[in-house]
Protein backbone atom coordinates (compact mmCIF):
# COMPACT_ATOMS: atom_id res chain seq x y z
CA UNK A 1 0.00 0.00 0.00
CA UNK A 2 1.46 3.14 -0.75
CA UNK A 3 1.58 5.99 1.48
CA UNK A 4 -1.10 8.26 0.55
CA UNK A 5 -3.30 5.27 1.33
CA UNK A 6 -1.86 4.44 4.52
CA UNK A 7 -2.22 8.40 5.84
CA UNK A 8 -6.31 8.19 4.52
CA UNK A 9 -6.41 4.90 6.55
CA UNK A 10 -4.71 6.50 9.72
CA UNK A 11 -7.60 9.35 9.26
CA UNK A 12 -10.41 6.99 8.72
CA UNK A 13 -9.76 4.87 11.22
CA UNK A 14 -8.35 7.55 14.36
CA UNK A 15 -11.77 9.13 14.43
CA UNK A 16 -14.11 6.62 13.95
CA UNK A 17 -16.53 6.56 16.64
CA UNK A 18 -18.57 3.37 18.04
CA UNK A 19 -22.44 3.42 17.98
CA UNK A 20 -24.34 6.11 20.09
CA UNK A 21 -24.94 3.26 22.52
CA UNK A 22 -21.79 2.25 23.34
CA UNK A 23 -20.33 5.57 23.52
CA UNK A 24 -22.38 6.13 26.60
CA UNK A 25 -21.87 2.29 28.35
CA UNK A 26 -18.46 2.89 27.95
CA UNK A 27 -19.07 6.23 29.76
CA UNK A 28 -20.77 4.35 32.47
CA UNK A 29 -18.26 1.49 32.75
CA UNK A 30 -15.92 3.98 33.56
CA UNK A 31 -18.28 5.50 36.34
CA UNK A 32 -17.30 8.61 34.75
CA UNK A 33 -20.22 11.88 34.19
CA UNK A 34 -21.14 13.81 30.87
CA UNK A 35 -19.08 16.05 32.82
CA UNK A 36 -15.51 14.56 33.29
CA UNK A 37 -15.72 13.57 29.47
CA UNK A 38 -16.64 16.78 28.65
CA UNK A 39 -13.67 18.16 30.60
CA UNK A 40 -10.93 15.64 29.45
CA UNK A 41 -11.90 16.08 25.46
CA UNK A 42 -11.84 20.04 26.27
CA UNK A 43 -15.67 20.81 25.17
CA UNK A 44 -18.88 21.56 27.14
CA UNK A 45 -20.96 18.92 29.01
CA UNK A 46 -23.99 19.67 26.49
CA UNK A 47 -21.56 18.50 23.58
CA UNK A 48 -21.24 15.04 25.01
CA UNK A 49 -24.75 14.85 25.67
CA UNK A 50 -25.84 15.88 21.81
CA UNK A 51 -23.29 14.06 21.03
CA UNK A 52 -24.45 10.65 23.36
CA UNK A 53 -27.87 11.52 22.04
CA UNK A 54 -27.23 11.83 17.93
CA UNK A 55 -28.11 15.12 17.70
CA UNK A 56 -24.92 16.16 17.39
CA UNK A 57 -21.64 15.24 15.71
CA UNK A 58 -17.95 16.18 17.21
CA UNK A 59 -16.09 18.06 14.68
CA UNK A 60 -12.90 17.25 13.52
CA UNK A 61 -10.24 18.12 16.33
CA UNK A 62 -13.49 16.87 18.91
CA UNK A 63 -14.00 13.99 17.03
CA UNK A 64 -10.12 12.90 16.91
CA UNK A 65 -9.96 13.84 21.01
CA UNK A 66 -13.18 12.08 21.77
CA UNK A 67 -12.54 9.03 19.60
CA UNK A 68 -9.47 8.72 21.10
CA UNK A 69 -10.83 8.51 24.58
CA UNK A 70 -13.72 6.21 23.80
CA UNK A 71 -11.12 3.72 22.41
CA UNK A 72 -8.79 3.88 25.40
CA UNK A 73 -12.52 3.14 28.01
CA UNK A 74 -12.84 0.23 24.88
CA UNK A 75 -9.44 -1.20 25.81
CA UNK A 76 -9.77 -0.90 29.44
CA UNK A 77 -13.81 -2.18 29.61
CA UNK A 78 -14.37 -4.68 26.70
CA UNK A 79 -17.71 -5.98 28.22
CA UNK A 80 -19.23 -2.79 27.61
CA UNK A 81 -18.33 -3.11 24.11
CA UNK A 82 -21.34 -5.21 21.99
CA UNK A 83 -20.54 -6.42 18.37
CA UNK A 84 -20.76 -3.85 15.84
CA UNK A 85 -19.34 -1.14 18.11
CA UNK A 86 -17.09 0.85 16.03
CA UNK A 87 -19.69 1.32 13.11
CA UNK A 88 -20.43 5.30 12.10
CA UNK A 89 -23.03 6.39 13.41
C-alpha cells in the first residue's frame, strides 16, 4: 500500500466513533459523568450529551480527542463493548 493510502487509513480509522450506545456504556463502565468527558476532550458537558444523544456530531479536532478517549474506556472495559461497536453512526 502506498503511502497516501496508509495516511487516509490513519484518518479513517483515528476518528471513527462506536455506535451512540456504546459511547455512553463505555461512559458508564468507567463511572465517569457527561461532565468529566466533557472536561478531558476540552468541550462543554452539552456537547457530550448531543453528542451521546445523535443530535450532534464532534467536529474534527473533537471527534479525533473524543474518539481517542472512547477507544482507550474500549481497551480498558471490553464488556461494555457489543458487536458492531465501532460502526459510524
Amino acid at each position: 500500500m502506498s503511502d497516501p493510502l496508509r495516511r487516509i487509513d490513519a484518518l479513517v480509522e483515528e476518528d471513527t466513533l462506536p455506535t451512540l450506545r456504546v459511547r455512553r456504556q463505555l461512559r458508564l463502565a468507567a463511572g465517569l459523568t457527561q461532565a468529566e468527558v466533557a472536561e478531558a476532550v476540552g468541550v462543554k458537558r452539552l456537547a457530550v450529551a448531543q453528542w451521546e444523544a445523535g443530535r450532534a456530531q464532534p467536529h474534527r479536532g473533537n471527534r479525533k480527542a473524543y474518539a481517542h478517549f472512547l477507544r482507550l474506556l474500549a481497551e480498558k472495559y471490553p464488556a461494555a463493548v457489543g458487536e458492531g461497536a465501532l460502526d459510524e453512526e
